[in-house]
N, C-alpha and C. Protein backbone atom coordinates (compact mmCIF):
# COMPACT_ATOMS: atom_id res chain seq x y z
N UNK A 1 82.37 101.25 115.53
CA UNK A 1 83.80 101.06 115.73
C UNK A 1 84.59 102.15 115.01
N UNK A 2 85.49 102.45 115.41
CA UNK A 2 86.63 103.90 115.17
C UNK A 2 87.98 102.87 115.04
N UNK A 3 88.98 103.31 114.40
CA UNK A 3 90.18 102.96 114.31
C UNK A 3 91.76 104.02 114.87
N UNK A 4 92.31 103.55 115.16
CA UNK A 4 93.49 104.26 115.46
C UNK A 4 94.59 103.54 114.83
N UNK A 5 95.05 103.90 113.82
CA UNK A 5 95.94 103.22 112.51
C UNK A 5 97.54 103.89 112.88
N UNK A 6 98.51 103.05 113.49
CA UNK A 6 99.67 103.67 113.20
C UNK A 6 100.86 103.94 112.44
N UNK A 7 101.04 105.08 111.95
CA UNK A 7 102.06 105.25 110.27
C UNK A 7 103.14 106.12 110.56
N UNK A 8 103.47 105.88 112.13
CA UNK A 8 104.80 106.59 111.94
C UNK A 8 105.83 106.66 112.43
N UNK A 9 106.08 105.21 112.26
CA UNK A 9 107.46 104.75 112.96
C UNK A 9 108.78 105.06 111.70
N UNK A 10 109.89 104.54 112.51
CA UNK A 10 110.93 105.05 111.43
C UNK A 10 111.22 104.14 110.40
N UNK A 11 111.17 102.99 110.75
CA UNK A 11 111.31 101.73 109.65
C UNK A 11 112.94 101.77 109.79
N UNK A 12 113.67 101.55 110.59
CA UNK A 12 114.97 101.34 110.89
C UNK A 12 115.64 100.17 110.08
N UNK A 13 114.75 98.94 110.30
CA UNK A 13 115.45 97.90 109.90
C UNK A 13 115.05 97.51 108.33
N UNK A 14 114.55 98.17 108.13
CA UNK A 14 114.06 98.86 106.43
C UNK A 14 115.28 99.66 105.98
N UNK A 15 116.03 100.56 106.49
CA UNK A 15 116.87 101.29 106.13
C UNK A 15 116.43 102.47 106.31
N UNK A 16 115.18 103.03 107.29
CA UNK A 16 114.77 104.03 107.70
C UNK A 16 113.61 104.26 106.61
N UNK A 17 113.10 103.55 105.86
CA UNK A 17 111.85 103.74 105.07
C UNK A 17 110.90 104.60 105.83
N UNK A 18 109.85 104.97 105.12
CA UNK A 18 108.35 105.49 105.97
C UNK A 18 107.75 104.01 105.41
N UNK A 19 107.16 103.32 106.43
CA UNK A 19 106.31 101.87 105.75
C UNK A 19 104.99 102.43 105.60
N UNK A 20 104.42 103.60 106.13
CA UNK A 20 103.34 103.79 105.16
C UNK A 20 103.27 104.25 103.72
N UNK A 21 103.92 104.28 103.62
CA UNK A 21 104.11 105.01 102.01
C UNK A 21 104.93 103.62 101.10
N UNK A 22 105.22 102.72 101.72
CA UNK A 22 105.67 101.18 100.86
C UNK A 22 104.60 101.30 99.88
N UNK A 23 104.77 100.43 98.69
CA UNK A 23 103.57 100.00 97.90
C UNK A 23 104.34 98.80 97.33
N UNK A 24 102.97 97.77 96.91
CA UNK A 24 103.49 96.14 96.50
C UNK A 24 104.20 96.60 95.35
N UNK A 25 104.68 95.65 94.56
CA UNK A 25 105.45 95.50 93.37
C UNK A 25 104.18 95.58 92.35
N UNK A 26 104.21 96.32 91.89
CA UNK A 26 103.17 96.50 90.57
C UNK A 26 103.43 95.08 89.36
N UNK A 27 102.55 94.80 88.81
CA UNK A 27 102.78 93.67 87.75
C UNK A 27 102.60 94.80 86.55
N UNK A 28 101.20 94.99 86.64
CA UNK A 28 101.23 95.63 85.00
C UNK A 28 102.10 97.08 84.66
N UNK A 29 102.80 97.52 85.12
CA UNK A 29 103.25 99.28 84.89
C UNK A 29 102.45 99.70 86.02
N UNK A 30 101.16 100.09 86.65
CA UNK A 30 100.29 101.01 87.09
C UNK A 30 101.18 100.94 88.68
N UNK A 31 101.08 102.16 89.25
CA UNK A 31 101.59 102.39 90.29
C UNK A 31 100.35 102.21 91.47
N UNK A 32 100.99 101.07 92.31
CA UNK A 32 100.54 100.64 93.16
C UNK A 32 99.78 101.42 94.11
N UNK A 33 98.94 101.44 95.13
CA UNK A 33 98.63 101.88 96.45
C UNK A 33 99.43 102.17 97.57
N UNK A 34 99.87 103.04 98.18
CA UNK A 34 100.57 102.89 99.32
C UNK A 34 99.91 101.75 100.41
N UNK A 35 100.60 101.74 101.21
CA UNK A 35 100.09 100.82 101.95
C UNK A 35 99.12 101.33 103.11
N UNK A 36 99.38 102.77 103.58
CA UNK A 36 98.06 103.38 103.95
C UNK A 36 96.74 103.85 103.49
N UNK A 37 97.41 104.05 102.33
CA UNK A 37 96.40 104.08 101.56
C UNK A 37 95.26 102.88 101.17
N UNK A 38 95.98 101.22 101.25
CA UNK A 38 95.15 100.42 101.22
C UNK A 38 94.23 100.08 102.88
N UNK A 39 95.09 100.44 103.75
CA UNK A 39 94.75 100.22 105.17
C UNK A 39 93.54 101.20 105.17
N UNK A 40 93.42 102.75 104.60
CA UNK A 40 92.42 103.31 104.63
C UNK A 40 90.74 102.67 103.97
N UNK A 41 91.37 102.49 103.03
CA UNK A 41 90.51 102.25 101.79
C UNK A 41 89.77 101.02 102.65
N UNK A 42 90.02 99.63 103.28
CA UNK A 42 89.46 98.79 103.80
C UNK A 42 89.11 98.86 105.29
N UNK A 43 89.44 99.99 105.73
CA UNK A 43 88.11 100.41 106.75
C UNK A 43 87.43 101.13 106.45
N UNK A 44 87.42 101.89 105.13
CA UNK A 44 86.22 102.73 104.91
C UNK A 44 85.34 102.13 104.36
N UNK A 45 85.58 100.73 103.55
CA UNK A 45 84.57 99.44 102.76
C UNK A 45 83.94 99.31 104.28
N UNK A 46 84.40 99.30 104.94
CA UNK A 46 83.78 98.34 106.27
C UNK A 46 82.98 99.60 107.21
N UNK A 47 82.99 100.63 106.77
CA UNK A 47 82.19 101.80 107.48
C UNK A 47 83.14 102.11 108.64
N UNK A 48 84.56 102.19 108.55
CA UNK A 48 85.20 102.56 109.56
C UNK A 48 85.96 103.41 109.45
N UNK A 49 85.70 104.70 110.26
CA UNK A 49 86.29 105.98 110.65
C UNK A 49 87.85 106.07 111.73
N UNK A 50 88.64 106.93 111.67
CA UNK A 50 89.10 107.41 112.90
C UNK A 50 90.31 108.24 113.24
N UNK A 51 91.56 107.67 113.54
CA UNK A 51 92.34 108.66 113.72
C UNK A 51 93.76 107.50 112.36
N UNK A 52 94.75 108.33 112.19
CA UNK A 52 95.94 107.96 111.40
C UNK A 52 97.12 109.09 112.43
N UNK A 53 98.00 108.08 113.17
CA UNK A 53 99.24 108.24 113.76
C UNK A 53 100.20 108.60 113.01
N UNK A 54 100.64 109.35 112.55
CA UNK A 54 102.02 109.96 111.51
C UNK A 54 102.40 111.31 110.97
N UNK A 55 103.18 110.95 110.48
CA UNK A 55 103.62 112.63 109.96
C UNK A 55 102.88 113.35 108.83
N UNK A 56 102.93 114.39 109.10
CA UNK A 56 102.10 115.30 108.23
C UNK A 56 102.37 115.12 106.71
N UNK A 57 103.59 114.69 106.27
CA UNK A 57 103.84 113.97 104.95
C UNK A 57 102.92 113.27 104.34
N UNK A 58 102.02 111.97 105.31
CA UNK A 58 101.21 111.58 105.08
C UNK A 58 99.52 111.76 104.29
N UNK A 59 99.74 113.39 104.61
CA UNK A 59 98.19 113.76 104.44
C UNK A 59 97.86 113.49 103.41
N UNK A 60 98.36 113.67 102.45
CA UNK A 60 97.51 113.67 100.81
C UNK A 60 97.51 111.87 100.80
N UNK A 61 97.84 110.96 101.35
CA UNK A 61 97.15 109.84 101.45
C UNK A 61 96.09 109.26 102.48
N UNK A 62 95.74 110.79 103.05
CA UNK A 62 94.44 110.10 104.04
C UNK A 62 93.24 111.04 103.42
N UNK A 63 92.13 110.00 103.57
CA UNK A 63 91.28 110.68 103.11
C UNK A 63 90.32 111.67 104.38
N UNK A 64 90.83 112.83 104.48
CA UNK A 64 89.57 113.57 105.47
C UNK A 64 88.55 113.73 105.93
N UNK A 65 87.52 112.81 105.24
CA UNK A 65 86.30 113.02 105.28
C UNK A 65 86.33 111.76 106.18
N UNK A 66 87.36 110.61 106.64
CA UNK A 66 86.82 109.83 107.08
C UNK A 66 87.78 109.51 108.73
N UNK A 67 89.02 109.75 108.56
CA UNK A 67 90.13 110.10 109.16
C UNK A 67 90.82 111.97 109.36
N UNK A 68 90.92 111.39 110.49
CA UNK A 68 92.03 112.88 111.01
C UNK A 68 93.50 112.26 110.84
N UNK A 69 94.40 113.44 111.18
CA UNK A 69 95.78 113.10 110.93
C UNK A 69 96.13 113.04 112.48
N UNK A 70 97.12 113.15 113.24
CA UNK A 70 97.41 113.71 114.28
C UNK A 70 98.99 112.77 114.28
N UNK A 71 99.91 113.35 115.46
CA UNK A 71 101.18 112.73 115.36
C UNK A 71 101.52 112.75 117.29
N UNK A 72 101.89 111.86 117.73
CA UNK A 72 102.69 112.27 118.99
C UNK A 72 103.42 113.12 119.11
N UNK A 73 103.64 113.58 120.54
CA UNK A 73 104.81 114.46 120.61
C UNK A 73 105.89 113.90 121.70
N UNK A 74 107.28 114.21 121.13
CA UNK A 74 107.71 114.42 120.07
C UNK A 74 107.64 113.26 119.30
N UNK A 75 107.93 113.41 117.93
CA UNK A 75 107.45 112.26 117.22
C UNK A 75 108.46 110.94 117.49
N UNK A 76 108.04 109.88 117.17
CA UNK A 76 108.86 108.49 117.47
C UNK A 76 108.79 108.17 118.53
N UNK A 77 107.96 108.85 119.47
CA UNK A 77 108.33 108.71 121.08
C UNK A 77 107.62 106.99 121.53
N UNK A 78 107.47 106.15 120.26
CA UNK A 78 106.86 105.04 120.51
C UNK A 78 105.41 104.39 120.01
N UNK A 79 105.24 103.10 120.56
CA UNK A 79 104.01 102.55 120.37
C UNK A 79 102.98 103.41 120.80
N UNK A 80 102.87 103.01 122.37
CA UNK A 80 102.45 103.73 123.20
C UNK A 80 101.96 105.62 123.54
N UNK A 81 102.81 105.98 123.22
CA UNK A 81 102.81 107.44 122.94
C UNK A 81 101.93 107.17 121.40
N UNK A 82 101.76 106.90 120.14
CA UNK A 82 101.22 107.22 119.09
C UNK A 82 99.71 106.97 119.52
N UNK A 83 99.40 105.88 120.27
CA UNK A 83 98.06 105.45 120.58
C UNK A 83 97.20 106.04 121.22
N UNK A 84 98.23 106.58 122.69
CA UNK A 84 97.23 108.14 123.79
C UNK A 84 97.25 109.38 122.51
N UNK A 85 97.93 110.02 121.60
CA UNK A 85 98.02 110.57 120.58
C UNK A 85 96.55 110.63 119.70
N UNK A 86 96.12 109.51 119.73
CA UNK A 86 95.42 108.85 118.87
C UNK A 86 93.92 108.69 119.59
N UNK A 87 93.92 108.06 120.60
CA UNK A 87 93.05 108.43 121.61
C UNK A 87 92.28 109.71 121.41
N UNK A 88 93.04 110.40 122.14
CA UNK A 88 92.98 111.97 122.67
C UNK A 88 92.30 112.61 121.30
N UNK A 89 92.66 111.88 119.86
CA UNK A 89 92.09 113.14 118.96
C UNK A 89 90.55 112.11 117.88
N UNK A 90 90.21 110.97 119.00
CA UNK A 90 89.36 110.38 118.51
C UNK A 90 88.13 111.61 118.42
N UNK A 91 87.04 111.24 117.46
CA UNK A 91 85.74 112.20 117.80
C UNK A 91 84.62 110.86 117.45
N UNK A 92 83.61 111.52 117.30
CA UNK A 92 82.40 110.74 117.07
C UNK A 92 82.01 109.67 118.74
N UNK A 93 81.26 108.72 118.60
CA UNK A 93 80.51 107.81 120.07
C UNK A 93 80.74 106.78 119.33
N UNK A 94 81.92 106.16 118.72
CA UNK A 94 81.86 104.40 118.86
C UNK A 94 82.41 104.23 119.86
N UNK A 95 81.97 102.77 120.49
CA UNK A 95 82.36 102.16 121.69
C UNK A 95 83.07 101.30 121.44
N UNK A 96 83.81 101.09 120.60
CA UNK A 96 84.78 100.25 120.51
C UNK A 96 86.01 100.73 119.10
N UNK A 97 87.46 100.76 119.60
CA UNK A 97 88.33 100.98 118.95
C UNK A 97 89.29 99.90 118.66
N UNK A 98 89.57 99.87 117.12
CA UNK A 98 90.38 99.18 116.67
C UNK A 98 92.33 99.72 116.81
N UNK A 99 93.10 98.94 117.18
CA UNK A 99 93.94 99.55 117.22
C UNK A 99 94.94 98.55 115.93
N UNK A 100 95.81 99.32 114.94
CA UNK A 100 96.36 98.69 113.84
C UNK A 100 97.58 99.30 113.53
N UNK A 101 98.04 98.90 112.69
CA UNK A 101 99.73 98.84 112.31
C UNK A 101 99.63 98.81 110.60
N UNK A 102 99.84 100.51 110.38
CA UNK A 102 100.26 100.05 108.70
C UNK A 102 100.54 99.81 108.34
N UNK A 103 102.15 98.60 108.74
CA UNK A 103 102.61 97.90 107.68
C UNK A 103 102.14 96.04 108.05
N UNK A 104 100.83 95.93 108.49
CA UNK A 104 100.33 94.44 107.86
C UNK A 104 100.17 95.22 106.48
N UNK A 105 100.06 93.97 105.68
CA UNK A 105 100.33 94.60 104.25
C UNK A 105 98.61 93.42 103.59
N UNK A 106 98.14 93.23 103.94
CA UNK A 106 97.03 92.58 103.74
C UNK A 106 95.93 93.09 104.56
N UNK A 107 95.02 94.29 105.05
CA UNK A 107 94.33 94.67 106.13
C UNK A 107 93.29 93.72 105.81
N UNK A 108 92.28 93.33 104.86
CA UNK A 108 91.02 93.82 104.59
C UNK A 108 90.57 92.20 105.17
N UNK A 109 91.18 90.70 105.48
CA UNK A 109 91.08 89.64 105.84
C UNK A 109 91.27 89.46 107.08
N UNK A 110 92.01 90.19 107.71
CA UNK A 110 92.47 90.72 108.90
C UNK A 110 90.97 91.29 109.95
N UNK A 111 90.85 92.87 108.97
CA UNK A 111 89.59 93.22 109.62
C UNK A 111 88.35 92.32 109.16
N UNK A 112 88.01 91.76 108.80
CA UNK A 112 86.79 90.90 108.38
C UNK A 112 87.01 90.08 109.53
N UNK A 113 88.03 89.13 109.68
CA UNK A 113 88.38 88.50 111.33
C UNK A 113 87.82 89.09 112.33
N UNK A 114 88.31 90.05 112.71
CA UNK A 114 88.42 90.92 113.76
C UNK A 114 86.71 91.19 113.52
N UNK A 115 85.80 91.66 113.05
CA UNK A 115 84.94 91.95 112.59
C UNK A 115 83.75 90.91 113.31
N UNK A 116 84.11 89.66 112.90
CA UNK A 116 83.39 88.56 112.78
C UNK A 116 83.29 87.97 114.08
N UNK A 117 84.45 88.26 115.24
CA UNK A 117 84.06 87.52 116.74
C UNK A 117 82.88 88.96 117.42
N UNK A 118 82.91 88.04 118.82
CA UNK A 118 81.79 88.75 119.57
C UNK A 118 82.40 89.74 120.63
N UNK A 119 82.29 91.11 120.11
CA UNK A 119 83.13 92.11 120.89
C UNK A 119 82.26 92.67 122.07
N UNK A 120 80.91 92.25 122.37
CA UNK A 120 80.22 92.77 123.15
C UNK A 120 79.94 92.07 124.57
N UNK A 121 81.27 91.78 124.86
CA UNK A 121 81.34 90.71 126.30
C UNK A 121 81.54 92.02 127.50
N UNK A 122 80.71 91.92 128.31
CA UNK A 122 81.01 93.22 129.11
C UNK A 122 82.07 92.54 130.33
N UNK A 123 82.25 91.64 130.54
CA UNK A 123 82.95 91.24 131.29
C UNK A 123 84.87 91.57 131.22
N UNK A 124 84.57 91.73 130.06
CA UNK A 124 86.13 91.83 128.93
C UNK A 124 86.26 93.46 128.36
N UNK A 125 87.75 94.48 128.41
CA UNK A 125 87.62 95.56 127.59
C UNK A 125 87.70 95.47 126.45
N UNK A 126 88.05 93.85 126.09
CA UNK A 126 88.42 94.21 124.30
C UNK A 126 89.10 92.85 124.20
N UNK A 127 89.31 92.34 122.84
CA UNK A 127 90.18 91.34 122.71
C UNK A 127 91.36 91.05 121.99
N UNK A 128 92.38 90.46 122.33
CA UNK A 128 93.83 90.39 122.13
C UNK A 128 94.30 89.33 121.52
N UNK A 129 94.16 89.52 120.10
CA UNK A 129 95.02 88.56 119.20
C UNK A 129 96.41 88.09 119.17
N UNK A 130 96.40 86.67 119.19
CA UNK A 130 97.74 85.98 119.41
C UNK A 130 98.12 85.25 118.21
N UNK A 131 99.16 85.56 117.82
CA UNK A 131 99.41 84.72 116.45
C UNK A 131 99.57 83.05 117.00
N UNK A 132 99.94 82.17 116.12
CA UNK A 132 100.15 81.14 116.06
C UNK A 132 100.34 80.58 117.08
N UNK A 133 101.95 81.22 116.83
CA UNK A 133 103.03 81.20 118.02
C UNK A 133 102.69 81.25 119.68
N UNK A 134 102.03 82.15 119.36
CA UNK A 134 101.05 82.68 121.15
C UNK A 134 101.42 83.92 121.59
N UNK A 135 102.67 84.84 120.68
CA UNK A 135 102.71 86.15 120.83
C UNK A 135 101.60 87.02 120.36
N UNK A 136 101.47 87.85 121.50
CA UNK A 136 100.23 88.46 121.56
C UNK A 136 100.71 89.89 120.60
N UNK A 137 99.27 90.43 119.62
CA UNK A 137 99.68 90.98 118.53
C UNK A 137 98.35 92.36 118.96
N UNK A 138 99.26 93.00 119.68
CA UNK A 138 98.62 94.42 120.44
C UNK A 138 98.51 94.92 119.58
N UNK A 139 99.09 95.58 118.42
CA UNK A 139 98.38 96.41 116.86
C UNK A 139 97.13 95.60 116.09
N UNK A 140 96.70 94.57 116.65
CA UNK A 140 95.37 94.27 115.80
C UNK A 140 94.58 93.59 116.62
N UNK A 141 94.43 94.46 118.00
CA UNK A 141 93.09 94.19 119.08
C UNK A 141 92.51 95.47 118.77
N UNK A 142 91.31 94.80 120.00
CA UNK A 142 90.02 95.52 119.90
C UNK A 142 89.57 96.63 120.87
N UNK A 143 89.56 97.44 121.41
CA UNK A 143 89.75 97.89 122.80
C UNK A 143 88.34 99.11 122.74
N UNK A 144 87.37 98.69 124.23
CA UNK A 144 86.52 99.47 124.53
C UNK A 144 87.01 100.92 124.75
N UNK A 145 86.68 102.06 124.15
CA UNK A 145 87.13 103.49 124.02
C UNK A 145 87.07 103.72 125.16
N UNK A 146 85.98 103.71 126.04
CA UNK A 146 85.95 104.41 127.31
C UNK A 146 87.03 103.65 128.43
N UNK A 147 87.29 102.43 128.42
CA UNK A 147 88.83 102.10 128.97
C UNK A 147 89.76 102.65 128.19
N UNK A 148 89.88 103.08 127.14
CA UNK A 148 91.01 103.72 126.50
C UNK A 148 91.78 105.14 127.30
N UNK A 149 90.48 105.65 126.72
CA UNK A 149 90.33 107.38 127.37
C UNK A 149 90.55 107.31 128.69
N UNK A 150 90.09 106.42 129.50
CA UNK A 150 90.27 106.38 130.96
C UNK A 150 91.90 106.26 131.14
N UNK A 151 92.31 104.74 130.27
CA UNK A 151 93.59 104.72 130.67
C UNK A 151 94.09 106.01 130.53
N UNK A 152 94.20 106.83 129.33
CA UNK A 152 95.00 107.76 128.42
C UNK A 152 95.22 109.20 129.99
N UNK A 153 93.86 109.18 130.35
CA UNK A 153 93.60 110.07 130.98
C UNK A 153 94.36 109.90 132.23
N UNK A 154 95.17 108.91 132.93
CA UNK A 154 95.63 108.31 134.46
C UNK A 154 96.64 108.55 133.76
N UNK A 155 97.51 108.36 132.66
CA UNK A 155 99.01 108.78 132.53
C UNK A 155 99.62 110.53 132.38
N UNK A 156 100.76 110.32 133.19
CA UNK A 156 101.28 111.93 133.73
C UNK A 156 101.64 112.51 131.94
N UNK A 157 101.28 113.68 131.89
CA UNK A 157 102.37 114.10 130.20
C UNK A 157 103.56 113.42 130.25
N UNK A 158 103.72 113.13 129.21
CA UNK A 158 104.83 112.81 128.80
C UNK A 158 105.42 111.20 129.25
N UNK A 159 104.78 110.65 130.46
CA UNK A 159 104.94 109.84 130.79
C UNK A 159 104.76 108.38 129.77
N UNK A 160 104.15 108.46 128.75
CA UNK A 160 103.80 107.25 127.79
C UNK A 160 105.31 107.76 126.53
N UNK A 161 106.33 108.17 126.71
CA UNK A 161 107.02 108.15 125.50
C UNK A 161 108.04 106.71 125.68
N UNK A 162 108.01 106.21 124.60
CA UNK A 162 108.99 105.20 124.66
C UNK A 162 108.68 103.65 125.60
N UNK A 163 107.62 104.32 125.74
CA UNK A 163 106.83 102.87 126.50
C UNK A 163 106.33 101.90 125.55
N UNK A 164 105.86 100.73 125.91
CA UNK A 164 105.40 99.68 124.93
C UNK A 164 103.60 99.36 125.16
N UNK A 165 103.73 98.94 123.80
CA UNK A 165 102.40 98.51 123.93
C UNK A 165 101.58 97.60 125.13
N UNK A 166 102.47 96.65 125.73
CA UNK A 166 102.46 95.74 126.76
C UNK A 166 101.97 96.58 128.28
N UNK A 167 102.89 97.43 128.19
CA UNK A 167 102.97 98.39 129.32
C UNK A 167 101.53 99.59 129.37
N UNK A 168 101.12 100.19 128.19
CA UNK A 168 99.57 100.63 128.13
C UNK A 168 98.64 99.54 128.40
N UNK A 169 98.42 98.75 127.59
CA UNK A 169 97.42 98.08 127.44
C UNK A 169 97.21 96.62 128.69
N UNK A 170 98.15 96.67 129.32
CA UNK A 170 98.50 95.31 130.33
C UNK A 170 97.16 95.46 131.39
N UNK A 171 97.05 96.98 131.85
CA UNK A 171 95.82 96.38 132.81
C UNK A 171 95.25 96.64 132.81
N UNK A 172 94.55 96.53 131.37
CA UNK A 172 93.15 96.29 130.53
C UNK A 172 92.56 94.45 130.83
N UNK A 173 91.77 94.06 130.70
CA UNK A 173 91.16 92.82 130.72
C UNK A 173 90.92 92.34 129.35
N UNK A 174 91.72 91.48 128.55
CA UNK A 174 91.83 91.43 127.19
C UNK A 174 91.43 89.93 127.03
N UNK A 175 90.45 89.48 126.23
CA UNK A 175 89.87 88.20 126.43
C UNK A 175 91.10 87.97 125.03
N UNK A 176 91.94 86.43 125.00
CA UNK A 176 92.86 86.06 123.99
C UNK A 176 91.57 85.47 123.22
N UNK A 177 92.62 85.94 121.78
CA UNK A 177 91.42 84.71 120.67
C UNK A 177 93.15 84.28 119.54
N UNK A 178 93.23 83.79 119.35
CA UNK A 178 94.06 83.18 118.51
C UNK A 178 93.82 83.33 116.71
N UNK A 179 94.46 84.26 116.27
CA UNK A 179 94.66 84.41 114.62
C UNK A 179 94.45 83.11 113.99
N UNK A 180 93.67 83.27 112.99
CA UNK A 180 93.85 82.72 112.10
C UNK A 180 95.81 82.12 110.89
N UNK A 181 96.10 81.03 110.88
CA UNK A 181 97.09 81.52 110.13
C UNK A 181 97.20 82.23 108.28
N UNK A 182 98.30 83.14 108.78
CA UNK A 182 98.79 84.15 107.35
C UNK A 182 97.71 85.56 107.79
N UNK A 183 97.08 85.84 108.62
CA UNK A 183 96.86 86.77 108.75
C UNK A 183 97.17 87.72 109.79
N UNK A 184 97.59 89.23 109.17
CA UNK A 184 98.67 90.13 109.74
C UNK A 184 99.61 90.16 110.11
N UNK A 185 100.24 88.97 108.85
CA UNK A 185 101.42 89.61 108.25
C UNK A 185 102.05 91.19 108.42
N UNK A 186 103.21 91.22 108.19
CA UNK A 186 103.76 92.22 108.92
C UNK A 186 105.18 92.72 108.40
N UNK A 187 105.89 93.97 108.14
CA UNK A 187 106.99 93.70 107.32
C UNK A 187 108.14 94.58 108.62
N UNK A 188 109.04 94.38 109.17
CA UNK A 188 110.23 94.74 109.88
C UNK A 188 111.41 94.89 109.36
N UNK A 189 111.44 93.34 108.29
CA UNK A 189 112.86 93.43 107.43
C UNK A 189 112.38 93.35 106.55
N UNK A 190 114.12 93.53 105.58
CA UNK A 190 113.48 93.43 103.99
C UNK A 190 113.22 91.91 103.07
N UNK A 191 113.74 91.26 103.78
CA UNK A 191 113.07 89.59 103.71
C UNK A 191 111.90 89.36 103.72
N UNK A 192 111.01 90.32 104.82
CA UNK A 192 109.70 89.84 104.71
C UNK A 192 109.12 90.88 103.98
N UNK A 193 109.69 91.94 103.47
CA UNK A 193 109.22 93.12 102.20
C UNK A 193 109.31 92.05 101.01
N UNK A 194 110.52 91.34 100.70
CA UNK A 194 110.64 90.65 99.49
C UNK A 194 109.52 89.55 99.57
N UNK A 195 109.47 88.76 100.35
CA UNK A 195 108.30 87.53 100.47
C UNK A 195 107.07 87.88 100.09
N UNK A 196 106.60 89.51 100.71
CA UNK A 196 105.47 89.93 100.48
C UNK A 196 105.12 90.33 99.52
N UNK A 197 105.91 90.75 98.46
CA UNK A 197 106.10 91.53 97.64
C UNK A 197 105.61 93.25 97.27
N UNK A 198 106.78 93.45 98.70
CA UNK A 198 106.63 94.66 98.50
C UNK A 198 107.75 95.62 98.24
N UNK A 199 108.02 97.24 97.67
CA UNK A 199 109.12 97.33 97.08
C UNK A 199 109.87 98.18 97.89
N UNK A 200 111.22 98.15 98.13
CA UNK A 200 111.55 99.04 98.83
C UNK A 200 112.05 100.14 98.26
């Protein structure tokens, strides 16, 4: 399994933050982890390689040896656009890609989930986590690479900017599995930065 981690949205309703670069509220003095930095760190416990969606700002928190950097063009152009981005600069032969969102702020319970069902249904490209609620949570499915690349490969340039995740991934064959609750959590506002305790 390969990952495609995305870190580079604007964080608008943050006040334009970078949410990869958030870190929790420290207790003792010691300065926290970014939050990509923890997202890295717990796919590399888990032997997982791949791509990181964001700005070149980012680099000195990815580690190279295990991740590439790469960014859409032009940047912000979306969900969608960061993921063919992401795609396109995968390397190595896993057959199956994780697709994620750096600001869940808890990865490592998350991927152990994700980890733990049965991804080898050939009938299915991958599977599509639904929170609670029953909204389906497209940054923390599973998706067979070679439907990826295929899709990536049928869209015109430029044609994936500003598109949604719904709109790539829709006619894929996504078997639902239903989240666990409290996992992938997620921060948009600063209500759920404060709950989480994370700092802005």
């Amino acid at each position: 399994m390969q990952a495609i981690l995305l870190a580079g949205g604007r964080g608008q309703r943050l006040g334009g933050v970078n949410k990869a670069l958030l870190r929790r509220a420290a207790e003792s003095g010691a300065e926290s982890p970014t939050l990509l930095s923890l997202w890295c760190a717990a796919l590399d416990a888990r032997g997982i390689g791949g791509v990181v969606v964001g700005a070149e700002e980012l680099a000195p928190q990815v580690p190279r040896a295990r991740f590439a950097l790469t960014q859409e063009d032009p940047p912000f152009s979306g969900p969608a656009a960061a993921v063919c981005a992401g795609v396109r600069a995968l390397e190595g032969s896993a057959q199956q890609v994780l697709l994620g969102a750096v600001d869940v702020v808890d990865p490592g319970p998350l991927l152990d989930w994700l980890l733990s069902l049965d991804l080898r249904q050939p009938e299915w490209h991958g599977v599509l986590p639904h929170d609670q609620q029953g909204r389906p949570q497209w940054l923390a499915s599973v998706i067979s690479r070679e439907w990826l690349q295929h899709r990536a490969a049928q869209i015109a340039c430029g044609a994936e900017r500003g598109q949604s995740m719904r709109w790539l991934l829709g006619p894929a064959s996504l078997r639902p599995v239903t989240m666990p609750p409290g996992l992938g959590e997620d921060i948009d506002e600063p209500a759920q930065a404060r709950r989480l305790g994370i700092q802005l």
